[in-house]
PDB file of N, CA and C in Angstrom:
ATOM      1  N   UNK A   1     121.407  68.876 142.040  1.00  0.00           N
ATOM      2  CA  UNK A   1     120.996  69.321 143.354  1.00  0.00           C
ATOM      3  C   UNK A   1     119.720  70.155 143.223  1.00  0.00           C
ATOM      4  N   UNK A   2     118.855  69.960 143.941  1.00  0.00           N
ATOM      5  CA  UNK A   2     117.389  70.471 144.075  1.00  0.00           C
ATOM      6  C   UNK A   2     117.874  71.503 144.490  1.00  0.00           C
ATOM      7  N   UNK A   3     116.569  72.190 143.710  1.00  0.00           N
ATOM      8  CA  UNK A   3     116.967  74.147 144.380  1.00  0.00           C
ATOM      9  C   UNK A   3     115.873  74.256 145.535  1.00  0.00           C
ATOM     10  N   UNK A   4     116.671  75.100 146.673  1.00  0.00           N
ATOM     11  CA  UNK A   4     115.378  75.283 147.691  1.00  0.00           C
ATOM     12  C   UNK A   4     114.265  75.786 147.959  1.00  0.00           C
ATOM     13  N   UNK A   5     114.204  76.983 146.482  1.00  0.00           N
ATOM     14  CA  UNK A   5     112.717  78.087 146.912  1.00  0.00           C
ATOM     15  C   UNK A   5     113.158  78.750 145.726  1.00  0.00           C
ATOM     16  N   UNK A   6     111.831  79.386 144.812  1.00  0.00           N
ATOM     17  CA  UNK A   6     111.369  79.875 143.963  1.00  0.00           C
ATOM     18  C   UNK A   6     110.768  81.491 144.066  1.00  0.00           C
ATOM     19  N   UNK A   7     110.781  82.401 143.384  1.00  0.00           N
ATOM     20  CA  UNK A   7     109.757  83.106 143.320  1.00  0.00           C
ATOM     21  C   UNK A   7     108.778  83.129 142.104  1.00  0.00           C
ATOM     22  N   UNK A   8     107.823  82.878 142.425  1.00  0.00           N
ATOM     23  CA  UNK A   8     106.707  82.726 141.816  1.00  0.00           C
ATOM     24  C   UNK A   8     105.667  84.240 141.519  1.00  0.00           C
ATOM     25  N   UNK A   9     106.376  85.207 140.483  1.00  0.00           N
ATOM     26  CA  UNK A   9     105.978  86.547 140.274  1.00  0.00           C
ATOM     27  C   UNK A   9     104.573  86.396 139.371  1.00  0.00           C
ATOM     28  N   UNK A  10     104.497  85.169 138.511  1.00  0.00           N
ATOM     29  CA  UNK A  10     103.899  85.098 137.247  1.00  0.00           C
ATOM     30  C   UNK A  10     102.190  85.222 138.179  1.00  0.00           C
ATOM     31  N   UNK A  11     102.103  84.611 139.394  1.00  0.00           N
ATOM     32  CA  UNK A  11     100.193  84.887 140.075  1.00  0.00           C
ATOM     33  C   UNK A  11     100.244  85.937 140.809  1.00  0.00           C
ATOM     34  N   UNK A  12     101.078  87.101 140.836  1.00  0.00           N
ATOM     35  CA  UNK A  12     100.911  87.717 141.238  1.00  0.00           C
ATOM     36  C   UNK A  12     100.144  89.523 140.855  1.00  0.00           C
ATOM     37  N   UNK A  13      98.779  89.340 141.359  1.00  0.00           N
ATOM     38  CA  UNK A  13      98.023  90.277 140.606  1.00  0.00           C
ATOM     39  C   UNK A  13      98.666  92.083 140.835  1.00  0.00           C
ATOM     40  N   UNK A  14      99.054  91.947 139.774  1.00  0.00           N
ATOM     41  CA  UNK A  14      99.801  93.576 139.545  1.00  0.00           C
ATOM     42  C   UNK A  14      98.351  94.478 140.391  1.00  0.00           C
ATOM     43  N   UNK A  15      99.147  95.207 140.681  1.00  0.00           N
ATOM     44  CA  UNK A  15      98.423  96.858 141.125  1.00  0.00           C
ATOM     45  C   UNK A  15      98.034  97.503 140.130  1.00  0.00           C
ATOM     46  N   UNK A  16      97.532  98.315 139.882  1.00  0.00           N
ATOM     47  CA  UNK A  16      97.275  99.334 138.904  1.00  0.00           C
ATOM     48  C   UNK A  16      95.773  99.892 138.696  1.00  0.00           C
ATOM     49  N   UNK A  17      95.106 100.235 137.696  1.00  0.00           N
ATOM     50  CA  UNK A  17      93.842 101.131 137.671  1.00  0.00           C
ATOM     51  C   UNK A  17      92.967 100.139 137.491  1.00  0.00           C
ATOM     52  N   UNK A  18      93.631  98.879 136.962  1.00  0.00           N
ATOM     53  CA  UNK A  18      92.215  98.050 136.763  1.00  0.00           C
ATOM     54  C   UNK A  18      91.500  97.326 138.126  1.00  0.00           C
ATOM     55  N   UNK A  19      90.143  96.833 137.928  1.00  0.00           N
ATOM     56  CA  UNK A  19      89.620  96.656 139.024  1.00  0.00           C
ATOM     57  C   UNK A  19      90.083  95.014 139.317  1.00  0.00           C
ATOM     58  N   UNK A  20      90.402  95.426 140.778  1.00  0.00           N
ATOM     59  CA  UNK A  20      91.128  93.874 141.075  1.00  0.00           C
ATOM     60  C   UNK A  20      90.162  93.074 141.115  1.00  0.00           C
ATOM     61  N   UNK A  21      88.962  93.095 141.460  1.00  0.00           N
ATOM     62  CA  UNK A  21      88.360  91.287 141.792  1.00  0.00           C
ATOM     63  C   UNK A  21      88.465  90.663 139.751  1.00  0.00           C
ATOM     64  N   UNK A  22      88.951  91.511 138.964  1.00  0.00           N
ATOM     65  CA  UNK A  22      88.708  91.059 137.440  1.00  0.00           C
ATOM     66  C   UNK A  22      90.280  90.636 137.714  1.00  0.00           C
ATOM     67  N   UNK A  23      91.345  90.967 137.964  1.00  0.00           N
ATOM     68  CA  UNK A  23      92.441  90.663 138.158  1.00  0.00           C
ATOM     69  C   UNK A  23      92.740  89.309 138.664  1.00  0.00           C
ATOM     70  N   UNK A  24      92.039  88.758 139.781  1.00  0.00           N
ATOM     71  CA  UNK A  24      92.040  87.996 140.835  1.00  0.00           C
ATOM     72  C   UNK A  24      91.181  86.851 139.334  1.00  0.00           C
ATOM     73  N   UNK A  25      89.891  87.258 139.214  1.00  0.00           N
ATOM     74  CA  UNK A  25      89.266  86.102 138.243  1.00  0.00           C
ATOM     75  C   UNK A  25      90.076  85.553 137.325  1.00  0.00           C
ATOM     76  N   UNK A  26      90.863  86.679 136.458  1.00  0.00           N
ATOM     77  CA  UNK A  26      91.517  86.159 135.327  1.00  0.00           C
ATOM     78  C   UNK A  26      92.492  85.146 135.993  1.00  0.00           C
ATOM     79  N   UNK A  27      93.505  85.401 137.251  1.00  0.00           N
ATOM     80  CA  UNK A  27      94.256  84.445 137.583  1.00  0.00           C
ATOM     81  C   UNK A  27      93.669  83.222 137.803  1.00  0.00           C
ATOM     82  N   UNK A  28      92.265  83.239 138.756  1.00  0.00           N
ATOM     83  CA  UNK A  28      91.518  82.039 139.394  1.00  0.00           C
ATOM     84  C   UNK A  28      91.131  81.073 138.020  1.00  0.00           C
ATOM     85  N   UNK A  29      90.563  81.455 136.798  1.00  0.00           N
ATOM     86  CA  UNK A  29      90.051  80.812 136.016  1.00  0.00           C
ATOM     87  C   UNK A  29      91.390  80.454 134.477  1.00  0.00           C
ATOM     88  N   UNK A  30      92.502  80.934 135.054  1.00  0.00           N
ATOM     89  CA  UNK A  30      93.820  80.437 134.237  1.00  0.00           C
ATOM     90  C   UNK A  30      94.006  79.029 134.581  1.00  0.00           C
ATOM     91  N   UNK A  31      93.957  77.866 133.845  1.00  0.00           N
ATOM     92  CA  UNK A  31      94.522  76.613 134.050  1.00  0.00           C
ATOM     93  C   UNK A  31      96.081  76.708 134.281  1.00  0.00           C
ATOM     94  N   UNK A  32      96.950  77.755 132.955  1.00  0.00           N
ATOM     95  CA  UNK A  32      98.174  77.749 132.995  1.00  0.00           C
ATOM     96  C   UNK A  32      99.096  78.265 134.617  1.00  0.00           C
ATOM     97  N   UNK A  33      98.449  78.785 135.218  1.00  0.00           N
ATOM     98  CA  UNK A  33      99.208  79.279 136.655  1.00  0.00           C
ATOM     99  C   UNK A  33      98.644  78.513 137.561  1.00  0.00           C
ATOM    100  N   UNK A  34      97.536  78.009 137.428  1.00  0.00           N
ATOM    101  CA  UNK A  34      97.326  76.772 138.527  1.00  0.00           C
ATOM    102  C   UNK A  34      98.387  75.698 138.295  1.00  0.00           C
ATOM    103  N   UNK A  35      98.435  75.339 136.990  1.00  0.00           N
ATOM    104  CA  UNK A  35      99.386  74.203 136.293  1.00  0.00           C
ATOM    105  C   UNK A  35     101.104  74.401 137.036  1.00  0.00           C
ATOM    106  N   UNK A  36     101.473  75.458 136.474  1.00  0.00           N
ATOM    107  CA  UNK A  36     102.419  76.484 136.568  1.00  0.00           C
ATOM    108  C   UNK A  36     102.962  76.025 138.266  1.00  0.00           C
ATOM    109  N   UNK A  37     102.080  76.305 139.160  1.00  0.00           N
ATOM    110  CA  UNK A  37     102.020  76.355 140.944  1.00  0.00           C
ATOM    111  C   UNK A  37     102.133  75.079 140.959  1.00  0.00           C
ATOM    112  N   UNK A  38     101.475  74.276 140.601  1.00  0.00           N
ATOM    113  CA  UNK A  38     101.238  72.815 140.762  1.00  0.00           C
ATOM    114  C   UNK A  38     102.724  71.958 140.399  1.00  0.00           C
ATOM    115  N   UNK A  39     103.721  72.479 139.428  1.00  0.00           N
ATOM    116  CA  UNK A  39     104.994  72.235 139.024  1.00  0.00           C
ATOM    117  C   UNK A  39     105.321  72.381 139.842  1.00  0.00           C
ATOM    118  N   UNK A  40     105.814  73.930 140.465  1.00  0.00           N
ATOM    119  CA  UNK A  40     106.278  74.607 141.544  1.00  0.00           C
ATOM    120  C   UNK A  40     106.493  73.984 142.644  1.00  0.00           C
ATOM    121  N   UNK A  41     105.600  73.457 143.354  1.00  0.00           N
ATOM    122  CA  UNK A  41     105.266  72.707 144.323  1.00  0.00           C
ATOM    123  C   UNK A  41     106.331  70.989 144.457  1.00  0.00           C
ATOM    124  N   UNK A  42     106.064  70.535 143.456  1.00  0.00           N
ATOM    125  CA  UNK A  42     106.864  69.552 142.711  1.00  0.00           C
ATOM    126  C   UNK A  42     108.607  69.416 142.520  1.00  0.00           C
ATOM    127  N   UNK A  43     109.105  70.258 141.908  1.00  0.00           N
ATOM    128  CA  UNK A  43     110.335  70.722 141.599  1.00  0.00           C
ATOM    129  C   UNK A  43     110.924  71.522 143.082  1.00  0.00           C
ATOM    130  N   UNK A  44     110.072  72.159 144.257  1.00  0.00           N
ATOM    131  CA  UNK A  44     110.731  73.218 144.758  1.00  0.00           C
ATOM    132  C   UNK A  44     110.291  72.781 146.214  1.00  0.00           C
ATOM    133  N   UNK A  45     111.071  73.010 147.312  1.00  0.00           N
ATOM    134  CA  UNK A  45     111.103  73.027 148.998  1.00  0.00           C
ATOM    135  C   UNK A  45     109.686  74.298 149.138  1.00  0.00           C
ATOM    136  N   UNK A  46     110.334  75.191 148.595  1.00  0.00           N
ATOM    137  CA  UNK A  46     109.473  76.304 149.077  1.00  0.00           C
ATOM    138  C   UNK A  46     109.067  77.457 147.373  1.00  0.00           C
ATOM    139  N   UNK A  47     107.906  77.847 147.915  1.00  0.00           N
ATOM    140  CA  UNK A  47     107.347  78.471 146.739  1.00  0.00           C
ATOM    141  C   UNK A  47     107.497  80.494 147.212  1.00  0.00           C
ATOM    142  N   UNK A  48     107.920  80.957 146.790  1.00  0.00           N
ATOM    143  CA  UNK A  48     108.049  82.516 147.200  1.00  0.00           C
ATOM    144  C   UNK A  48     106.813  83.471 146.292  1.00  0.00           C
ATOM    145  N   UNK A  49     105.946  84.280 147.217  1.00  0.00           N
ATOM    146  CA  UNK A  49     104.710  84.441 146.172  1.00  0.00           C
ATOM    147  C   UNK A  49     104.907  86.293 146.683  1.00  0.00           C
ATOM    148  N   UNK A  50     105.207  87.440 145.954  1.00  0.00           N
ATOM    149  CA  UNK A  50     104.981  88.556 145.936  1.00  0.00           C
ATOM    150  C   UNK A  50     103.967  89.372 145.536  1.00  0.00           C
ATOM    151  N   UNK A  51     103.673  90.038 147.055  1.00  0.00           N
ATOM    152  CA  UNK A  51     102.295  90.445 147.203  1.00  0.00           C
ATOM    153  C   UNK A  51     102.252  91.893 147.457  1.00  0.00           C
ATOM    154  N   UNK A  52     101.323  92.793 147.341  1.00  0.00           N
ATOM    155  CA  UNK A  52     101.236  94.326 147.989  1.00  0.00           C
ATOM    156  C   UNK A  52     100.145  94.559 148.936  1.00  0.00           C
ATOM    157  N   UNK A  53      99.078  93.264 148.619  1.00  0.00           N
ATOM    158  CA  UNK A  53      98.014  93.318 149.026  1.00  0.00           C
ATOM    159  C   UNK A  53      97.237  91.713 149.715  1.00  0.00           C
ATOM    160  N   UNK A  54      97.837  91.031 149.931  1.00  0.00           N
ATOM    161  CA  UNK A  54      97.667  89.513 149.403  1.00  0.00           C
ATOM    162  C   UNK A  54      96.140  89.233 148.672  1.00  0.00           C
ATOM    163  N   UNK A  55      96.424  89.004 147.437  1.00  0.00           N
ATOM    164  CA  UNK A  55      95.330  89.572 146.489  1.00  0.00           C
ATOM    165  C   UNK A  55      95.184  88.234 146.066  1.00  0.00           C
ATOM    166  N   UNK A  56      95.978  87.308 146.127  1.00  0.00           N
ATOM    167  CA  UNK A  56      96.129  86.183 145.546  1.00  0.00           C
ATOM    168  C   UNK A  56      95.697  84.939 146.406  1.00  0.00           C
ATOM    169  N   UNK A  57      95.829  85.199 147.847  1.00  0.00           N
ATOM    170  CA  UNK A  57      95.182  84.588 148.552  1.00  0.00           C
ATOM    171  C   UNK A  57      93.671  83.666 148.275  1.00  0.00           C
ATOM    172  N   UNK A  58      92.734  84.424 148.042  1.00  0.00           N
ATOM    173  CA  UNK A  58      91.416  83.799 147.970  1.00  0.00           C
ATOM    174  C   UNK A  58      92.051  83.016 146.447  1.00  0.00           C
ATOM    175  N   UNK A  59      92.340  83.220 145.366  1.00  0.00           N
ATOM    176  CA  UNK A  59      92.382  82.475 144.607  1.00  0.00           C
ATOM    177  C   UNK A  59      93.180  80.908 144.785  1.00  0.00           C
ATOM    178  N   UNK A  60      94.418  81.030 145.868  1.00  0.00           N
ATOM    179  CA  UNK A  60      95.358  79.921 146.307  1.00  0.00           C
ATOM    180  C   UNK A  60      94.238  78.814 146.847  1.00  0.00           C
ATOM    181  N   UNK A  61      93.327  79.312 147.567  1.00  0.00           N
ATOM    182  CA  UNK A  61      92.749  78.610 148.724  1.00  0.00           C
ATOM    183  C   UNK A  61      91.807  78.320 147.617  1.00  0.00           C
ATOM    184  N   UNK A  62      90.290  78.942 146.572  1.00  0.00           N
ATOM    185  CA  UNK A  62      90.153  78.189 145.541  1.00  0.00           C
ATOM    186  C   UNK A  62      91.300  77.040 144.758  1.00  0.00           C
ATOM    187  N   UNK A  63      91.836  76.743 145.099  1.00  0.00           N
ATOM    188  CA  UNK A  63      92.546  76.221 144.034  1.00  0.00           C
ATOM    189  C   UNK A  63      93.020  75.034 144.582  1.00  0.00           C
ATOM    190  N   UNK A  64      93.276  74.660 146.027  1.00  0.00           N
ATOM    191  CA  UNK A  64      93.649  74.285 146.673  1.00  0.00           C
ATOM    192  C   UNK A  64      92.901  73.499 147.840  1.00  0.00           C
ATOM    193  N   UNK A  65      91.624  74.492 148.198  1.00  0.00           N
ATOM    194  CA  UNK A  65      91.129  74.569 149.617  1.00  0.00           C
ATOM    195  C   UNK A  65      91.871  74.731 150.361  1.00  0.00           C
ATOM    196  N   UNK A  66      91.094  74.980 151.222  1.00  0.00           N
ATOM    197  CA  UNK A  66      91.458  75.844 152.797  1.00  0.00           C
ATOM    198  C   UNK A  66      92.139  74.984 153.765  1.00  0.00           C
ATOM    199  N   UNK A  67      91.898  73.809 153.902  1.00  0.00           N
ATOM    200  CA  UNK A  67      93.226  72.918 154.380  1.00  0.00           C
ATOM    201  C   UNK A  67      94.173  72.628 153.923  1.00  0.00           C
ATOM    202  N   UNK A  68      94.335  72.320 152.882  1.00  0.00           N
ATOM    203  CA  UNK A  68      95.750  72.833 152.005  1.00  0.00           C
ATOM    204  C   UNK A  68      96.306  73.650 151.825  1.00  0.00           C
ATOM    205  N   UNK A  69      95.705  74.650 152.034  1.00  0.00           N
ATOM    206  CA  UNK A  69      96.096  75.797 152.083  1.00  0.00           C
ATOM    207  C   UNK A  69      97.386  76.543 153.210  1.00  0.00           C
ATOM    208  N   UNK A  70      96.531  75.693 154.636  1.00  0.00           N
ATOM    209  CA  UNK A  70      96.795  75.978 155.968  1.00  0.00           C
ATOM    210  C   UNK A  70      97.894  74.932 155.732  1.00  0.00           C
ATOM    211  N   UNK A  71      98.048  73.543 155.202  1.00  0.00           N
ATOM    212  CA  UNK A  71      98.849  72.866 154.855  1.00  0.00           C
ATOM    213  C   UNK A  71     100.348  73.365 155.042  1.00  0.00           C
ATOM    214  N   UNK A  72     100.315  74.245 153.881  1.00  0.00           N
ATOM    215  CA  UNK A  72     101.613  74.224 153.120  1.00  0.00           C
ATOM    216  C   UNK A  72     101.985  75.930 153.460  1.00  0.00           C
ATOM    217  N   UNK A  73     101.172  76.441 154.413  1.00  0.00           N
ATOM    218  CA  UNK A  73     101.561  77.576 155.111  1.00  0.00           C
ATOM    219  C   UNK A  73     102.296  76.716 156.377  1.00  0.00           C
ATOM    220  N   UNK A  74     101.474  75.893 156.967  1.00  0.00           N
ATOM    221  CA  UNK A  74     102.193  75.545 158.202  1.00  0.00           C
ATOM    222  C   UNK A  74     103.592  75.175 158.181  1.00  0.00           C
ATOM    223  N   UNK A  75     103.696  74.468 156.687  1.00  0.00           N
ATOM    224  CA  UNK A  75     105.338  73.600 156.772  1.00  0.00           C
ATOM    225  C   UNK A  75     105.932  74.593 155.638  1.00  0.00           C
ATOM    226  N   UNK A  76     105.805  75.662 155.716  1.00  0.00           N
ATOM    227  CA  UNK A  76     106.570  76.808 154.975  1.00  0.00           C
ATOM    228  C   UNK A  76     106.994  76.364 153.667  1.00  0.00           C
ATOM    229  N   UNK A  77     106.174  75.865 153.175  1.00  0.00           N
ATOM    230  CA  UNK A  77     106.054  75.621 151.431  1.00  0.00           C
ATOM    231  C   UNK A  77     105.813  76.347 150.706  1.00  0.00           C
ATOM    232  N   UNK A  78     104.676  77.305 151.170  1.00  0.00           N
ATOM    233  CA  UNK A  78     104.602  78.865 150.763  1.00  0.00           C
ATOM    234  C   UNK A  78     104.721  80.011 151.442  1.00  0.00           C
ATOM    235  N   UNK A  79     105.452  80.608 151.198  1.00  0.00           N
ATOM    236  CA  UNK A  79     105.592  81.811 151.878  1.00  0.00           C
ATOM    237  C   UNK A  79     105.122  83.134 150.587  1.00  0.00           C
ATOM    238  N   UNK A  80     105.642  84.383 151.291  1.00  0.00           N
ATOM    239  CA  UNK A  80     104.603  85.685 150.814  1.00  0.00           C
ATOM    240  C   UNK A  80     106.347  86.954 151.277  1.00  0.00           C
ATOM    241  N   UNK A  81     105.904  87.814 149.998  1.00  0.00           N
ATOM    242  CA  UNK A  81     106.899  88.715 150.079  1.00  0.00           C
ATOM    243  C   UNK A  81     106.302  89.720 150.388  1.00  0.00           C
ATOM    244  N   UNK A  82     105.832  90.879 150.585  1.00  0.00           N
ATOM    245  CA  UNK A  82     105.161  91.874 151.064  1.00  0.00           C
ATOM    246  C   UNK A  82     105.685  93.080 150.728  1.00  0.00           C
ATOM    247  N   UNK A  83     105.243  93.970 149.806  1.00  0.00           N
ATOM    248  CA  UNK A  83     105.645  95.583 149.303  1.00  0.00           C
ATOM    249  C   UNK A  83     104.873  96.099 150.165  1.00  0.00           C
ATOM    250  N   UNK A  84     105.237  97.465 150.555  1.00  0.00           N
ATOM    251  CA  UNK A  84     104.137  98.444 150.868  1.00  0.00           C
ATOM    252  C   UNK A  84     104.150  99.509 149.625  1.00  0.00           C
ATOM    253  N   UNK A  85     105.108  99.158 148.994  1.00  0.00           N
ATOM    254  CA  UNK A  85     104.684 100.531 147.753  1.00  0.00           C
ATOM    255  C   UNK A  85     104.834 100.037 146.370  1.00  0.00           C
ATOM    256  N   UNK A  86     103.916 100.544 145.731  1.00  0.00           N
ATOM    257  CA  UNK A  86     103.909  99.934 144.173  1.00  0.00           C
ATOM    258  C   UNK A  86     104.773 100.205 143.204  1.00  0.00           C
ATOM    259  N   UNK A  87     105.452 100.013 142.021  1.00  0.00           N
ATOM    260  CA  UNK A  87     106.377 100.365 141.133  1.00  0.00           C
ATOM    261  C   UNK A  87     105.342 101.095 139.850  1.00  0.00           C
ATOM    262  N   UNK A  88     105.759 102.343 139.567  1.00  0.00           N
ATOM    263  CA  UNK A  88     104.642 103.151 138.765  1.00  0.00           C
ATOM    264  C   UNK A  88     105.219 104.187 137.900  1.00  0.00           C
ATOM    265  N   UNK A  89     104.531 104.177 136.714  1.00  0.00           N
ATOM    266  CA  UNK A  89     105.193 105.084 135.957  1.00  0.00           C
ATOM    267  C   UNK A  89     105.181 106.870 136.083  1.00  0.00           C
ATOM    268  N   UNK A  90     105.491 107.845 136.415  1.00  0.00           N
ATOM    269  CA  UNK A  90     104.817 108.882 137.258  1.00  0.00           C
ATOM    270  C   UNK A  90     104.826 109.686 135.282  1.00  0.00           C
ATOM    271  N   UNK A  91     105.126 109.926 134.289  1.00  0.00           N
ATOM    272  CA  UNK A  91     104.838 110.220 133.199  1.00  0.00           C
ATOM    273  C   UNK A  91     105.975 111.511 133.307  1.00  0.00           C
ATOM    274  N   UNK A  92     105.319 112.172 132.528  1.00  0.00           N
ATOM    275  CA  UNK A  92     106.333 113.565 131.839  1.00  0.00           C
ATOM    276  C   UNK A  92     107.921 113.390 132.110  1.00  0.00           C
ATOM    277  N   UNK A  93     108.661 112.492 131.790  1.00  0.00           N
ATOM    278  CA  UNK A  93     110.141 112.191 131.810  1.00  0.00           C
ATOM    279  C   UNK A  93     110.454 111.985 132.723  1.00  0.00           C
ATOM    280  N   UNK A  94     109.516 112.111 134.279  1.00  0.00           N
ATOM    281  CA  UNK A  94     109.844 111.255 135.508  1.00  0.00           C
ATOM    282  C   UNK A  94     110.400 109.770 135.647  1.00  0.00           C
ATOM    283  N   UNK A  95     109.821 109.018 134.569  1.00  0.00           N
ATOM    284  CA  UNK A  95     110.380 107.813 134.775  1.00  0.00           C
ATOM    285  C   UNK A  95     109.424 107.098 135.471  1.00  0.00           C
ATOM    286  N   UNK A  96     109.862 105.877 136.086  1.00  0.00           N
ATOM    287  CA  UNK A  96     109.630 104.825 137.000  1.00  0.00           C
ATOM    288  C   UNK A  96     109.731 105.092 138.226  1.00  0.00           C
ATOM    289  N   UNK A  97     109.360 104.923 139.214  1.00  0.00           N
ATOM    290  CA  UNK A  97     108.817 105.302 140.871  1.00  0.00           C
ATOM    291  C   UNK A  97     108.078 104.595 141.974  1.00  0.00           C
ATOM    292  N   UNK A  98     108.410 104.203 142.722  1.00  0.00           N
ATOM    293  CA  UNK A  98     107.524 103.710 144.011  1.00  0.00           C
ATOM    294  C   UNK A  98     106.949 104.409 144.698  1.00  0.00           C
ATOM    295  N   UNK A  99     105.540 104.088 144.937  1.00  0.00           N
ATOM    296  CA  UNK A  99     104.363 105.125 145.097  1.00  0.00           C
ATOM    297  C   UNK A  99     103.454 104.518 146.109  1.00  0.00           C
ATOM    298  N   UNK A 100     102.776 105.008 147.093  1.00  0.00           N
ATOM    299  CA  UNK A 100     102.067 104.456 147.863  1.00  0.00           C
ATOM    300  C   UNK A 100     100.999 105.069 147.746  1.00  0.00           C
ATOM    301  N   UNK A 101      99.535 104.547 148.235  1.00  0.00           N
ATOM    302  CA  UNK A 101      98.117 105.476 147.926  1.00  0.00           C
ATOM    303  C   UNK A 101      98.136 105.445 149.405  1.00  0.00           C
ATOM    304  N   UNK A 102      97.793 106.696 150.123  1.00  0.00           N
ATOM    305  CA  UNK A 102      97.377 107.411 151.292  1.00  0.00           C
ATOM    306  C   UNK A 102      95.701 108.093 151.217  1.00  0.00           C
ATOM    307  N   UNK A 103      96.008 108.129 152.967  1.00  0.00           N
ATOM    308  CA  UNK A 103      94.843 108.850 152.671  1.00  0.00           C
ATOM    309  C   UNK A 103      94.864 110.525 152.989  1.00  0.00           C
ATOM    310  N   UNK A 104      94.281 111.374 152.311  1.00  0.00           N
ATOM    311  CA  UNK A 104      94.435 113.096 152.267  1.00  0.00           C
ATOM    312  C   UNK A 104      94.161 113.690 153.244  1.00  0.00           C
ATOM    313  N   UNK A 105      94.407 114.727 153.314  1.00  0.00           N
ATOM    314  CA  UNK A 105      93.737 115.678 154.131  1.00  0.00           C
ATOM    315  C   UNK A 105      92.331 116.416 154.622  1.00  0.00           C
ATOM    316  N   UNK A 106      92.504 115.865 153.074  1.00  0.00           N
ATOM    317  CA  UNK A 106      90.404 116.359 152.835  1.00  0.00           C
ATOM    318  C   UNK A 106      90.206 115.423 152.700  1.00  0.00           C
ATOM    319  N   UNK A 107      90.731 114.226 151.949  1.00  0.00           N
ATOM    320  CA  UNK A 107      89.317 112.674 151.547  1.00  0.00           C
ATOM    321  C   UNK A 107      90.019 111.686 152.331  1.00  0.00           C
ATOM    322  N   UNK A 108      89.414 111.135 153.088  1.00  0.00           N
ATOM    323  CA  UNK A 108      89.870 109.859 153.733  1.00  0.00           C
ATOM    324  C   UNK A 108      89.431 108.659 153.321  1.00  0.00           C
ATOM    325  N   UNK A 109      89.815 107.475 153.644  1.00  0.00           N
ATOM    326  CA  UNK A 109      89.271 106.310 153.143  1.00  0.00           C
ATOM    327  C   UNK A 109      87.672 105.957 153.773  1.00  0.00           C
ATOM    328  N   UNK A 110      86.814 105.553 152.601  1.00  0.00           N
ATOM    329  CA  UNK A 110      85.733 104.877 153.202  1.00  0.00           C
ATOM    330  C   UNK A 110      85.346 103.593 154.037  1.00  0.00           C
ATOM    331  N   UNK A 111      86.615 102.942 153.153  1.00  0.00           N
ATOM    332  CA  UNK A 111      85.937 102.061 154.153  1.00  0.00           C
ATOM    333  C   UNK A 111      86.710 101.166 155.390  1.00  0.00           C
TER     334      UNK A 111
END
């Protein structure tokens, strides 16, 4: 029996200090997770893709184009999980933590 839907964690560009559009490249220019999606698609009804930011987006639609894209959004082939807070290590024996970036009192966002 075919399984109905997947999550697909492996394209999903982690959060953290590094700068995302290098995040986003390394995924875009991986053969193995295009390959990887391209199975996915194959084997599965629906593809489950977890996001904080949809960061992965522009790379799907490279990969794919933009009518395919709209494709397999329309007939819910892919769908999107959505965090608002990141999983983070907070250090000194705190442990592990979900953390959100705000904006301060004194510094607000630019842009």
């Amino acid at each position: 029996m075919p399984k109905e839907a997947i999550i697909n964690a492996k394209i999903w560009p982690r959060i953290g200090l590094d700068h995302a559009p290098t995040k986003n490249t390394e995924l875009l220019n991986n053969a193995r997770y295009k390959a990887q999606l391209a199975t996915q698609f194959l084997l599965y009804d629906r593809i489950v893709i977890p996001t904080n930011d949809f960061g992965i987006v522009p790379v799907l639609t490279k990969w794919m184009g933009l009518s395919n894209f709209y494709s397999v959004l329309e007939c819910d082939s892919l769908t999107f999980i959505r965090q608002n807070c990141c999983l983070g290590y907070a250090g000194n024996g705190d442990g592990l933590g979900l953390f959100t970036i705000n904006e301060g009192d004194e510094i607000s966002f630019q842009w």
